[in-house]
Protein backbone atom coordinates (compact mmCIF):
# COMPACT_ATOMS: atom_id res chain seq x y z
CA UNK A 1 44.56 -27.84 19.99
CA UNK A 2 40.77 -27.47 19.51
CA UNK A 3 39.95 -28.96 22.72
CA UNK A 4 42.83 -26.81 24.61
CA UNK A 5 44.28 -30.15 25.10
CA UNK A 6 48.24 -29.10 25.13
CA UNK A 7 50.20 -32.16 26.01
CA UNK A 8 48.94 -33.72 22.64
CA UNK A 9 50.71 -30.85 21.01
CA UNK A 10 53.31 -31.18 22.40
CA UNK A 11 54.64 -34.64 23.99
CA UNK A 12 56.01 -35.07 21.21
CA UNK A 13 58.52 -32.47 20.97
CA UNK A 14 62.41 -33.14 22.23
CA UNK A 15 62.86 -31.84 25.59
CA UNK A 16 64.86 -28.82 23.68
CA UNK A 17 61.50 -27.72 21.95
CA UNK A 18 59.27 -28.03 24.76
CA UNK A 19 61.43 -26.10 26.74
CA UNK A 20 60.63 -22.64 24.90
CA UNK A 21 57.57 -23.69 24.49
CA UNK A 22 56.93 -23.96 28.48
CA UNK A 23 59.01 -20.64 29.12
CA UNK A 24 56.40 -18.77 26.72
CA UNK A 25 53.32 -20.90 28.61
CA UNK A 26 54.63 -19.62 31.96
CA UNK A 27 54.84 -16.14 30.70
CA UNK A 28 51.77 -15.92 29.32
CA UNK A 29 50.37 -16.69 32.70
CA UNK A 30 52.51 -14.61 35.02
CA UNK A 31 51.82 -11.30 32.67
CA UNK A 32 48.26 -12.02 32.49
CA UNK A 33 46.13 -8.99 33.50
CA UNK A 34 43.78 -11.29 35.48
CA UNK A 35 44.28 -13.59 38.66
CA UNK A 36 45.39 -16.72 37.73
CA UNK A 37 46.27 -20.14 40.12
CA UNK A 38 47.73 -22.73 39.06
CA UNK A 39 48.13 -26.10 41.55
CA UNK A 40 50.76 -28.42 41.05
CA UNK A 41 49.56 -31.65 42.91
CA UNK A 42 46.22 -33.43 42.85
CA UNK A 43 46.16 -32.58 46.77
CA UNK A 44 46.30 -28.81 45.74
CA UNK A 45 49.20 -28.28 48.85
CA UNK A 46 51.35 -26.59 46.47
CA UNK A 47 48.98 -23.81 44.19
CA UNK A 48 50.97 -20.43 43.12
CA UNK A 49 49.68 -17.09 42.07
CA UNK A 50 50.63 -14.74 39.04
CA UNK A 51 51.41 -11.47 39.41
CA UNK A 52 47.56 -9.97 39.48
CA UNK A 53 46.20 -12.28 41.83
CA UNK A 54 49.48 -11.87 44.20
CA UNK A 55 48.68 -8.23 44.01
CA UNK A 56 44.77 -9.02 44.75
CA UNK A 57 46.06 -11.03 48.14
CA UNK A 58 48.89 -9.22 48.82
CA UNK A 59 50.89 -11.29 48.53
CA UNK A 60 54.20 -12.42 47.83
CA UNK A 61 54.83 -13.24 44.33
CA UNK A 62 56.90 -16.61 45.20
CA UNK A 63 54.06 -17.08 48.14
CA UNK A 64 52.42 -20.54 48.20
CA UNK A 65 48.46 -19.44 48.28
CA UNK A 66 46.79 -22.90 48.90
CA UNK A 67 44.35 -23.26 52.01
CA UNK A 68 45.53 -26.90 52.34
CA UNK A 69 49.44 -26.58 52.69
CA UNK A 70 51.84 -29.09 53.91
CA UNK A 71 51.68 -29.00 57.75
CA UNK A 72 53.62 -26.47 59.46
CA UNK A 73 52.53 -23.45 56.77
CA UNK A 74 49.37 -21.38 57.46
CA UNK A 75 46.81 -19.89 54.80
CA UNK A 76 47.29 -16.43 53.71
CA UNK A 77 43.66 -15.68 53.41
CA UNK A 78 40.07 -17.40 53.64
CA UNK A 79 37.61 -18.52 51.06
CA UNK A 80 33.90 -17.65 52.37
CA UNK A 81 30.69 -17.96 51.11
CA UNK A 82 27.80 -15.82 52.37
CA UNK A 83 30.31 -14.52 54.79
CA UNK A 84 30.96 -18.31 55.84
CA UNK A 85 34.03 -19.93 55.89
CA UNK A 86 34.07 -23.03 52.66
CA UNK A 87 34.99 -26.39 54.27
CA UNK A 88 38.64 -27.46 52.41
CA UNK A 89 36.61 -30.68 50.53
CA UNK A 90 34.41 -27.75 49.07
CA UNK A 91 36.79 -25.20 48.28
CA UNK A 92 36.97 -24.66 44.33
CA UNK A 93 40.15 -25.87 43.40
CA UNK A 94 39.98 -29.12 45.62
CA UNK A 95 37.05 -29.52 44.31
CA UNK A 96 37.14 -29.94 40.85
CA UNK A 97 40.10 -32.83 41.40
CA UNK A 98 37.91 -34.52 43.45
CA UNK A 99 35.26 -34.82 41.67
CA UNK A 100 36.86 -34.86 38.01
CA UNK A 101 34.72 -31.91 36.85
CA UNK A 102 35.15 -27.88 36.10
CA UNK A 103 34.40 -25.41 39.14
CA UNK A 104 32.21 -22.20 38.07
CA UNK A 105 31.09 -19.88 41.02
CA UNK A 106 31.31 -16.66 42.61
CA UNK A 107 33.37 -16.54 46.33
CA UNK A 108 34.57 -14.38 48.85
CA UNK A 109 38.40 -13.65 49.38
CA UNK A 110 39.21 -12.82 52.73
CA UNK A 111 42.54 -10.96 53.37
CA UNK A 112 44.75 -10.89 56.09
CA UNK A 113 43.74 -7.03 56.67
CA UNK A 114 40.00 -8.09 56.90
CA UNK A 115 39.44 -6.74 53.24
CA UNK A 116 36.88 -8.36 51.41
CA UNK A 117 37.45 -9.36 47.78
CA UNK A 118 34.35 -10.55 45.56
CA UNK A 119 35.06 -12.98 42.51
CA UNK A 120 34.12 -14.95 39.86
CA UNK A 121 35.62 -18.22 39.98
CA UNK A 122 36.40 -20.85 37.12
CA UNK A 123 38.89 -23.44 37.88
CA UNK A 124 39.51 -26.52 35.23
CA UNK A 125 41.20 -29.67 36.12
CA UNK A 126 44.54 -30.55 34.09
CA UNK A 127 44.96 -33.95 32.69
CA UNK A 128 48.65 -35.21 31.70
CA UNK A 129 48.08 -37.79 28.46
CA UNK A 130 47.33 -40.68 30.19
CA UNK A 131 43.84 -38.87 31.38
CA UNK A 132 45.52 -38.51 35.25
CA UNK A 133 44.74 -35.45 37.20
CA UNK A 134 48.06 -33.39 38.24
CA UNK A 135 46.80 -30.01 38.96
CA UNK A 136 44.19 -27.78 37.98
CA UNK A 137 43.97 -24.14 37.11
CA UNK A 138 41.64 -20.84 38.29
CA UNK A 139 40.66 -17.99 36.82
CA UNK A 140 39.04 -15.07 38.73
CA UNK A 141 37.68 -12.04 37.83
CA UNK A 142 36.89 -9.38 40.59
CA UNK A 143 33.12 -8.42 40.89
CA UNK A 144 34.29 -6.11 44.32
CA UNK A 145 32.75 -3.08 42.15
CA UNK A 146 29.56 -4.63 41.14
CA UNK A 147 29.13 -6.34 45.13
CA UNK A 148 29.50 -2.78 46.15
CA UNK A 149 27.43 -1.07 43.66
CA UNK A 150 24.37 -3.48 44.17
CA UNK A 151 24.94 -3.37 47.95
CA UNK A 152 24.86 0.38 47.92
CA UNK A 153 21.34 0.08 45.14
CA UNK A 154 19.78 -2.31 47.73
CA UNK A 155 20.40 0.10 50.99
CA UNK A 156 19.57 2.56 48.52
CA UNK A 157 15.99 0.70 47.82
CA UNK A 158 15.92 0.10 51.19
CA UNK A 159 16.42 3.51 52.37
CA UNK A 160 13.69 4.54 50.02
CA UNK A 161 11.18 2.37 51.46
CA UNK A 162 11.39 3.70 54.83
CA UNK A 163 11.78 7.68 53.31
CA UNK A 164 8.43 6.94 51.91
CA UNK A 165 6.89 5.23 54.99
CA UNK A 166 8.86 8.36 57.43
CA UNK A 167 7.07 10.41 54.85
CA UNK A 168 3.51 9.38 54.98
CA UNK A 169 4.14 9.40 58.59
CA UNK A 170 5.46 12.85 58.80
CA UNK A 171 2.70 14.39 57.07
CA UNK A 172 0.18 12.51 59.03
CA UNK A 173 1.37 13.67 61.83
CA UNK A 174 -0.30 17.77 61.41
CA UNK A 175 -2.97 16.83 58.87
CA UNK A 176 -4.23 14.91 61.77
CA UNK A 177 -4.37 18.30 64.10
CA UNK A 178 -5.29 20.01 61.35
CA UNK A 179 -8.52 18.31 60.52
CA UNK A 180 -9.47 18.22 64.29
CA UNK A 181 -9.02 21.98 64.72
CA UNK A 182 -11.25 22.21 61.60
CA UNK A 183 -14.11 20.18 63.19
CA UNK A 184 -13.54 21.90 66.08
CA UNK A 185 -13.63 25.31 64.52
CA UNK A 186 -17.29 24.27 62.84
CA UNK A 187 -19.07 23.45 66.14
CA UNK A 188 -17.47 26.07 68.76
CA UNK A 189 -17.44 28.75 66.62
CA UNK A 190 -19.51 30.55 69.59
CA UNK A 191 -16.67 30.17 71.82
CA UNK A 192 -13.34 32.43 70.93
CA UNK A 193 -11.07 31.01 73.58
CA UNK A 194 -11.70 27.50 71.77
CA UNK A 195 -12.01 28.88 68.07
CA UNK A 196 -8.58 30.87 68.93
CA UNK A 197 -6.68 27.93 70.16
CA UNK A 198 -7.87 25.63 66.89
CA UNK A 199 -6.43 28.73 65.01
CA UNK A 200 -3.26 28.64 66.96
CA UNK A 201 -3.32 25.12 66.45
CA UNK A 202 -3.74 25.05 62.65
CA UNK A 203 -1.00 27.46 61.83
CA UNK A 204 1.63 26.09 64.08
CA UNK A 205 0.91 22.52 62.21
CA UNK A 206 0.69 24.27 58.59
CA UNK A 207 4.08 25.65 59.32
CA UNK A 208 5.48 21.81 59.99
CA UNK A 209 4.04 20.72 56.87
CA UNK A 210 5.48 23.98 54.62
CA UNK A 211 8.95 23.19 56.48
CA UNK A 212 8.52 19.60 55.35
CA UNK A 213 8.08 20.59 51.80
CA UNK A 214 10.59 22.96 52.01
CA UNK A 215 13.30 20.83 53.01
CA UNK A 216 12.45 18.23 50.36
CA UNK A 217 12.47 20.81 47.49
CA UNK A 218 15.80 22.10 49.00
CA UNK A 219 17.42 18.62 48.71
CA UNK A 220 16.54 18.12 45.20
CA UNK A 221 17.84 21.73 44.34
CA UNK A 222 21.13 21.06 46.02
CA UNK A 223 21.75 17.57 44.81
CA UNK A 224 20.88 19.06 41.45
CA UNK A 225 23.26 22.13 41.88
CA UNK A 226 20.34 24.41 41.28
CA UNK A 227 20.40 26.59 44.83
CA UNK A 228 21.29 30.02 44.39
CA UNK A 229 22.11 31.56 47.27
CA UNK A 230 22.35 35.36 47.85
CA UNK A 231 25.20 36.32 49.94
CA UNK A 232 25.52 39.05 52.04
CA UNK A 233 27.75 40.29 54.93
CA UNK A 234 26.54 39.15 58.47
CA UNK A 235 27.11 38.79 62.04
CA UNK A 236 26.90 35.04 62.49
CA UNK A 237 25.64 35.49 65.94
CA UNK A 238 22.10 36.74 64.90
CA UNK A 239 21.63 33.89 62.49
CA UNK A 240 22.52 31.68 65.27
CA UNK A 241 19.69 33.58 67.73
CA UNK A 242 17.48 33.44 64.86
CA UNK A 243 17.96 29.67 64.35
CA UNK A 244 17.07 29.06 68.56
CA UNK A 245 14.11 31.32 67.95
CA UNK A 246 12.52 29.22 64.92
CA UNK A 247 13.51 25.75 66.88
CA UNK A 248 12.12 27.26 70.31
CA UNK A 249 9.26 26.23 69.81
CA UNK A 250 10.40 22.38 69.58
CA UNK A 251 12.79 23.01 72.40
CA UNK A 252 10.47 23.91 75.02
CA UNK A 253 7.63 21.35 74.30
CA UNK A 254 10.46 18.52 74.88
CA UNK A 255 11.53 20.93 78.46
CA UNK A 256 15.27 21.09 77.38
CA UNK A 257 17.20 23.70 78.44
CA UNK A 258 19.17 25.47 75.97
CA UNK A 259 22.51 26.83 76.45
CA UNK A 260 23.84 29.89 74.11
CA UNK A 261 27.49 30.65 74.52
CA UNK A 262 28.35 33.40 72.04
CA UNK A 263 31.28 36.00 72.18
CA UNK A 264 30.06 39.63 72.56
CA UNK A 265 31.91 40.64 69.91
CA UNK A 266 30.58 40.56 66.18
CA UNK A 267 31.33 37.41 64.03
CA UNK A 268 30.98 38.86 60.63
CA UNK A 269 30.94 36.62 57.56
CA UNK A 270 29.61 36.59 53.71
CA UNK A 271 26.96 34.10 53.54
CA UNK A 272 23.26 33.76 53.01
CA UNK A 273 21.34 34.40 56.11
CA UNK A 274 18.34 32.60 55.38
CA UNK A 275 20.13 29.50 54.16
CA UNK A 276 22.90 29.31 56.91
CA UNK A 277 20.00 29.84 59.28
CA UNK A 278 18.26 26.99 57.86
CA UNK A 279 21.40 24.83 58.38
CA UNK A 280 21.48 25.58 61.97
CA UNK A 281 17.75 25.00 62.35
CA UNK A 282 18.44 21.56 60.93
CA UNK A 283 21.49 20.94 63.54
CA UNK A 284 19.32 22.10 66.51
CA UNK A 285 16.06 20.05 65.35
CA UNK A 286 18.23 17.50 65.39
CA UNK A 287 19.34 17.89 68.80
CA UNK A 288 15.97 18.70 70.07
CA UNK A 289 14.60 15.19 68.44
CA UNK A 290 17.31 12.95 69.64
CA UNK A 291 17.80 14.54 73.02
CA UNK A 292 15.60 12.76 76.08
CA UNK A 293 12.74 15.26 77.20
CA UNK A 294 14.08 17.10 79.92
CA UNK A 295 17.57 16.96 78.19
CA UNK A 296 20.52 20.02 77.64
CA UNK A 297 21.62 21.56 74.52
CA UNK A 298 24.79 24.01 74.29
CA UNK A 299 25.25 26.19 71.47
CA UNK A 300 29.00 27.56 71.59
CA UNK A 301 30.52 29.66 68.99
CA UNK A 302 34.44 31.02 68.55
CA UNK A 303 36.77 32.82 66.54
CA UNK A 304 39.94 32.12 65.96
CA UNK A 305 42.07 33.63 63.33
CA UNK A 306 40.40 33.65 59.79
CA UNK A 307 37.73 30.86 60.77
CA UNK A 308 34.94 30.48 63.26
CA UNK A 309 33.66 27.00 64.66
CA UNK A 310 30.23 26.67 65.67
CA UNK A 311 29.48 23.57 68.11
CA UNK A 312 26.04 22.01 68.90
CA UNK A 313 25.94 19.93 71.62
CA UNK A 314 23.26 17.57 73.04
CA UNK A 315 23.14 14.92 76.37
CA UNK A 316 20.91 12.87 73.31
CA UNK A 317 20.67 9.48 72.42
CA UNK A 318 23.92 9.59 70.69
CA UNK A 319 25.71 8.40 67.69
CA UNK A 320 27.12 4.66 67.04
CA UNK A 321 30.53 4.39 65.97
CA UNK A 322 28.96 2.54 62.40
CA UNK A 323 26.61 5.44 61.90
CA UNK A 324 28.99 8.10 62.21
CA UNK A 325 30.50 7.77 58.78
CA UNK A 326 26.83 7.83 57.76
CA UNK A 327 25.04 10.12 59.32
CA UNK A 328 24.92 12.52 56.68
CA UNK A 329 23.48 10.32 54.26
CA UNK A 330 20.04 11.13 52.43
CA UNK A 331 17.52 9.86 54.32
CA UNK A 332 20.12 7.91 57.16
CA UNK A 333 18.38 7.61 61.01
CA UNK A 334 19.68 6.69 64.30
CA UNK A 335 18.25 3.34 63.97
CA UNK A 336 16.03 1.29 67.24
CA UNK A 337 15.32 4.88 68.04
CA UNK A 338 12.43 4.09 70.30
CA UNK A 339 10.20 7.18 69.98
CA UNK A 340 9.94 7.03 66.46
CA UNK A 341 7.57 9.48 66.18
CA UNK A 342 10.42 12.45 66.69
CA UNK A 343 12.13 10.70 63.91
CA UNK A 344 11.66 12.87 60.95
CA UNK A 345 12.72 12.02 57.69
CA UNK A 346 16.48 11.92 57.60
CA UNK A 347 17.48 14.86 55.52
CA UNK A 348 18.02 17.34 57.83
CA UNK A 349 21.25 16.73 58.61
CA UNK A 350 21.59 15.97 54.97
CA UNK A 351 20.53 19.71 53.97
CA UNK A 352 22.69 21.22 56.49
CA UNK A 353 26.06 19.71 56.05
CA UNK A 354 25.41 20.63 52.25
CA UNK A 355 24.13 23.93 52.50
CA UNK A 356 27.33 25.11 55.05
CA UNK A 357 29.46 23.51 51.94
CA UNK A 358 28.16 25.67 49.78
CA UNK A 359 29.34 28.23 51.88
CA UNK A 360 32.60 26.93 51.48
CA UNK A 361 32.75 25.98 55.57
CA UNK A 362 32.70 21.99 56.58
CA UNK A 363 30.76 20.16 59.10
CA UNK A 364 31.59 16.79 61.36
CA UNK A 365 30.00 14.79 63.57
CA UNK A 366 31.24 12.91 66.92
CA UNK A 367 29.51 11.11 69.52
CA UNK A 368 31.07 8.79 72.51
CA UNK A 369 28.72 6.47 71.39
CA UNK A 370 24.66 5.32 72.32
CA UNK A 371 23.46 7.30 75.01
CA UNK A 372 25.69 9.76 75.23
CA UNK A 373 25.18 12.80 73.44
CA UNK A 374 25.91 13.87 70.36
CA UNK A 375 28.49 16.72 69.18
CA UNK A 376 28.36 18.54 65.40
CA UNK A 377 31.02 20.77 64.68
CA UNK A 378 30.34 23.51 61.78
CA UNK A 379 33.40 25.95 60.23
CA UNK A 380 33.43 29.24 58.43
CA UNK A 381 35.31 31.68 56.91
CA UNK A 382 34.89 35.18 58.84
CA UNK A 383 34.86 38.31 56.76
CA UNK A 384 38.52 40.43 56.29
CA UNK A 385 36.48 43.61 56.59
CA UNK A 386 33.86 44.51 59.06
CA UNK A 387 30.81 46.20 57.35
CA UNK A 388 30.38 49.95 58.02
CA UNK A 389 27.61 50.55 60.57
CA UNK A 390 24.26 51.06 58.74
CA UNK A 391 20.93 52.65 60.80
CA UNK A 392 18.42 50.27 61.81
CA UNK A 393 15.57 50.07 58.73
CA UNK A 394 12.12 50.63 60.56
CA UNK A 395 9.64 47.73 58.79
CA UNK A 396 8.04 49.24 56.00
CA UNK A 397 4.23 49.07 56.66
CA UNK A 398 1.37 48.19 53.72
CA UNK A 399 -0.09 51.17 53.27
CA UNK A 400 -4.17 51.11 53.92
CA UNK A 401 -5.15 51.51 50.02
CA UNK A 402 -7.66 49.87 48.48
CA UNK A 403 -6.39 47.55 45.43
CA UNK A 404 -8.12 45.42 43.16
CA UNK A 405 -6.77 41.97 43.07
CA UNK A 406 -7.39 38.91 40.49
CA UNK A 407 -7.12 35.28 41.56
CA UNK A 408 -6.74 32.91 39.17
CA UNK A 409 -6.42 29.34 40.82
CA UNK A 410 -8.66 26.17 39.92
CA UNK A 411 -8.28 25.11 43.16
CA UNK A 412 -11.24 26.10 44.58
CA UNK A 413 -10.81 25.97 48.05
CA UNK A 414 -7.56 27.92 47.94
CA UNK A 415 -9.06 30.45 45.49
CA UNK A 416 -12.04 30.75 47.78
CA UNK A 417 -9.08 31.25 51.33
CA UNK A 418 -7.28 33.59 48.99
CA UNK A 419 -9.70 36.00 48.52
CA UNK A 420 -11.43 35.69 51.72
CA UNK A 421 -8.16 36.72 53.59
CA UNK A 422 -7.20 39.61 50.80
CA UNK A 423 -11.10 41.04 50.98
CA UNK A 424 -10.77 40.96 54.83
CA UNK A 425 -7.70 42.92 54.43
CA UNK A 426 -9.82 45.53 52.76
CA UNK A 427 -8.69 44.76 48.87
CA UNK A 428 -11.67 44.39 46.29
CA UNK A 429 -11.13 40.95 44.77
CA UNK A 430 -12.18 38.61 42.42
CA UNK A 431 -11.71 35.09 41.33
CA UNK A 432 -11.38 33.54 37.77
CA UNK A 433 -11.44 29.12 37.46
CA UNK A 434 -9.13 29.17 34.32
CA UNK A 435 -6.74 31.42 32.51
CA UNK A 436 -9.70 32.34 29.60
CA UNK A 437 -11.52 33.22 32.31
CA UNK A 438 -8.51 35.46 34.21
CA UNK A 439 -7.97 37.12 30.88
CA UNK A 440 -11.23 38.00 30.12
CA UNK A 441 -11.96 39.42 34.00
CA UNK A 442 -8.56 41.35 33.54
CA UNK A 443 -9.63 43.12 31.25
CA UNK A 444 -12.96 44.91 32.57
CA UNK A 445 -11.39 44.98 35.74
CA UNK A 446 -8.18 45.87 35.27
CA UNK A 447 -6.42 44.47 38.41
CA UNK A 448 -3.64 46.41 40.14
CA UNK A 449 -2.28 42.83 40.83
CA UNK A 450 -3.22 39.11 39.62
CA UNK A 451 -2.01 36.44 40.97
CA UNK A 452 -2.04 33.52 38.33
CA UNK A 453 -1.69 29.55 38.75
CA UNK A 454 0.33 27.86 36.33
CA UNK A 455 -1.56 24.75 36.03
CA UNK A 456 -4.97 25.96 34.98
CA UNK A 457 -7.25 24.53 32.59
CA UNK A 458 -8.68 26.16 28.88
CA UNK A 459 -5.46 28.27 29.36
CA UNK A 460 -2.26 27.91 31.45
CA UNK A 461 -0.81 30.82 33.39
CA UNK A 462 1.85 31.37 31.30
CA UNK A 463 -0.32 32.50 28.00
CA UNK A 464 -2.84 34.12 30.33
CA UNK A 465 -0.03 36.28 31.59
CA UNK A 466 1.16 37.10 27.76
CA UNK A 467 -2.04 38.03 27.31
CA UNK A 468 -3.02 39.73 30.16
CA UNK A 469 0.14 41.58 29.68
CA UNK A 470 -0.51 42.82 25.94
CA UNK A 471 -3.56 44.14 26.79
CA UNK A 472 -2.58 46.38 30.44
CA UNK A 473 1.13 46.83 29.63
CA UNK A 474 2.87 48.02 32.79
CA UNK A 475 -0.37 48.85 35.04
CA UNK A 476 -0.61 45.43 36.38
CA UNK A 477 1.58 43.17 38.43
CA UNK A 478 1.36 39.34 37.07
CA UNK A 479 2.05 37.43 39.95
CA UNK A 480 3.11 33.22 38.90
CA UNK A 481 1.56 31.62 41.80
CA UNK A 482 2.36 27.91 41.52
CA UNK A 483 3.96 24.51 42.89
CA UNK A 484 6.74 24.20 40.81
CA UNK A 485 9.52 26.44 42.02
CA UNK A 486 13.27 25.33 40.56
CA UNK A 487 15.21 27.54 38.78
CA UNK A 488 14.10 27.26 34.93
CA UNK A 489 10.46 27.63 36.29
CA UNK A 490 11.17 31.18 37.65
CA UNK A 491 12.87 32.16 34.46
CA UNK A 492 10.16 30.78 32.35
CA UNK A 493 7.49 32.81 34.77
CA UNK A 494 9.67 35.73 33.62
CA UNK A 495 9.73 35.16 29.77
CA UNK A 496 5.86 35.37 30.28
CA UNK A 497 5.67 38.47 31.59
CA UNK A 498 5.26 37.90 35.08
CA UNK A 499 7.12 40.30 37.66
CA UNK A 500 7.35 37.83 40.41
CA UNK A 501 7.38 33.75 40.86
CA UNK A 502 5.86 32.46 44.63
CA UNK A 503 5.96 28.91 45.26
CA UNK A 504 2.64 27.41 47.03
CA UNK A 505 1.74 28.39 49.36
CA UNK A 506 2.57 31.94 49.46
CA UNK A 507 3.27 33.45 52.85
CA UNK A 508 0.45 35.88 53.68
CA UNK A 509 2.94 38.81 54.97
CA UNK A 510 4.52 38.42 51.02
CA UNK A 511 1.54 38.82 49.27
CA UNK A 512 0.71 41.90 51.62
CA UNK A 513 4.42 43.92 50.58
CA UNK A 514 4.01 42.48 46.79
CA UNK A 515 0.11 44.95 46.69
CA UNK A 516 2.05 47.30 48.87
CA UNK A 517 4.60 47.67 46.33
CA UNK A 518 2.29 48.00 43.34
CA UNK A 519 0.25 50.30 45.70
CA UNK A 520 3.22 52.73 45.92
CA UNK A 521 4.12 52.72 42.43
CA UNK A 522 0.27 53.87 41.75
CA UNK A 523 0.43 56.69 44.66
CA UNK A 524 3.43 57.99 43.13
């Protein structure tokens, strides 16, 4: 028994002993949790299945599974290799008789439905006592999970690789404008019309990069379940105009004509304006990218009952019917787009099917294939109750009051933009390197508001607040100015003492109401 050699256990027992003794054997094989075959020839025509691998090929239980039957029977499945079919002399079981030896390997297992099974494959020979081959026997054990799970890691890798080479590209891509309009900014500064356009230039290319960023940040928040959003009834037809209007700009250097069909009357839902609008923005970038210059994009919204569908349309490059099921993916591209350059870096459509989720709407995709057009379908909830009517709020305005201002950033260059922008804006500013440095300034100066970096050196922001705090109290707004921007930063920028937490950089028009605020508070 110590060399799993049975027969010498048991040729001698009266056929009334071995009988039992088989019936328990058989068992033991058929109830087995893993696919077993067994062949009963040395020409492996005849080879049956137990119950688990049966199940595996769905198949019958009584089925005979060989690939080499007797003639007039056909195989109930294929053997494959690197998605090649195995020659019947090299097939596992065949095989080991020929060749007198065990069979380990891993194979394919090709069902009659096209399903692919991946498994590890051990077969042994069986010897009656006289040494003479009769049959053999396979085990298998499926690897279908792990095949899958390291396919999925290498697209995964794969994916990455190109993310990070989109990515380099994609912020190439206004750095490159940007430096230009610099240069060109130094040596026609005597001309306005040229100084102007740089300007223009700059700005419209900063914007790109910020949106960039943005996106990126929002993906991470989202697949970490960290996005707040801040709900709020609307009419979904002005986040839809204000969508166009942030894409326009896209839209009309690619000449597309753009196509708004919206119902007259209000489509109200709860949902966060700025995040739904950044879904749509998404959809229509989309378009705008994958849509031949000169191309047509329709934007068609309707209500019916409690739910209101939202269609973008395109005349684009289209969708193929393998990408479809994809398209969503992080970081997935129409691939052999030829202008790669419009390409982006495949979370768009990522961000926006997950954002309208959140919002407890759902979002599909359809194309009749390459070439022509694409089609993605978004649904809401409307609102049971239409909001009361509320008077239009006229923009509040920054009042034209002098405040003193502290800047602590140990980034120069940003320090230096900071204050030149704030001090042209008529505020009295100064600039501290370090947080020693910001507390000891806040104190003779006593700031109306400081904005502080996080990430300074002698003294991060967050102690330079505490302190700056102890020693002002309420009189001055501690503003966290800082890259780092998920949730448990903000909070933490709060257990400091700061009032407010603005992820670099800061939008100029927000640092205007945040002075104006503390402005108000001082007139009052």
């Amino acid at each position: 028994m110590s060399d799993w050699n049975l027969f010498d256990a048991l040729e001698d027992l009266s056929p009334e002993e071995l009988r039992p003794r088989l019936h328990s054997l058989q068992a033991i094989l058929a109830r087995a949790p893993v696919p077993i075959a067994v062949a009963h020839d040395p020409e492996c025509r005849h080879i049956s299945a137990n119950r688990a691998l049966a199940a595996m090929l769905q198949v019958p239980l009584d089925a005979n599974i060989s690939l080499t039957p007797p003639p007039g029977q056909q195989p109930l499945y294929r053997i494959q290799r690197n998605g090649r079919d195995v020659p019947p002399a090299d097939l596992p079981m065949q095989y080991a008789i020929a060749h007198r030896t065990s069979v380990s390997n891993e194979i394919e297992m090709v069902r009659t439905d096209g399903a692919v099974i991946y498994v590890q494959n051990d077969v042994e020979p069986l010897y009656d006592g006289h040494g003479n081959i009769y049959g053999c026997v396979s085990v298998l054990m499926d690897l279908t999970h792990r095949k899958v799970a390291e396919t999925a890691l290498r697209d995964a890798d794969r994916r990455k690789d190109e993310f990070l080479a989109t990515l380099s590209h994609e912020l190439r891509n206004p750095l490159a404008p940007i430096r230009t309009a610099i240069e060109l900014m130094r040596i026609a500064h005597d001309d306005p019309a040229v100084v102007e356009k740089a300007r223009a230039t700059t700005e419209r290319q900063l914007l790109q990069l910020v949106r960039i960023t943005d996106d990126l940040l929002d993906v991470a928040r989202i697949t970490q379940s960290k996005i707040e959003l801040r709900p709020e009834r609307i009419d979904l037809r002005s986040v839809v105009h204000g969508a166009i209007e942030a894409t326009r700009p896209m839209i009309d250097a690619q000449r597309h004509t753009l196509v708004a069909d919206l119902p007259p009357q209000p489509l109200w839902t709860d949902a966060d304006p700025a995040r739904l609008g950044q879904a749509f923005s998404n959809l229509l970038n989309n378009a705008a990218k994958y849509t031949e210059r000169g191309g047509r994009i329709h934007v068609r919204a309707d209500a019916s009952g409690s739910e209101v569908t939202i269609i973008v349309a395109d005349t684009g490059i289209g969708i193929a019917a393998d990408m479809l099921p994809r398209i969503f993916d992080m970081f997935a591209q129409v691939r052999d787009y030829r202008d790669r350059t419009q390409g982006g870096l495949g979370i768009g459509l990522t961000l926006a099917r997950r954002l309208v989720e959140l919002h407890g709407g759902s979002i599909e995709a359809s194309s009749d294939g390459p070439g022509l057009g694409s089609r993605f379908l978004v649904r809401l909830r409307l609102a049971t109750v239409h909001p009361p009517a509320t008077a239009a709020h006229a923009p509040e305005e920054v009042p034209a009051v002098l405040a003193r201002v502290l800047i602590a950033e140990d980034n120069q260059d940003a320090a230096e933009m900071m204050r030149l922008m704030l001090t042209f804006k008529g505020h009295f500013v100064k600039v501290a390197v370090d947080g020693m440095q910001a507390v000891e300034i806040a104190q003779a100066f006593r700031p109306h508001v400081a904005f502080l970096d996080i990430g300074m050196p002698r003294m991060d922001g967050h102690d330079a607040a505490r302190r700056i705090r102890d020693h002002l109290g309420r009189h001055v707004m501690l503003v966290a100015l800082t890259g780092w921007g998920q949730d448990e930063d903000k909070q933490r920028s709060l257990e400091s003492g700061f009032d407010h937490h603005l992820t670099k950089p800061p939008e100029p028009d927000v640092l205007d109401k945040l002075i104006a605020e503390r402005l108000a508070v001082i007139e009052e």
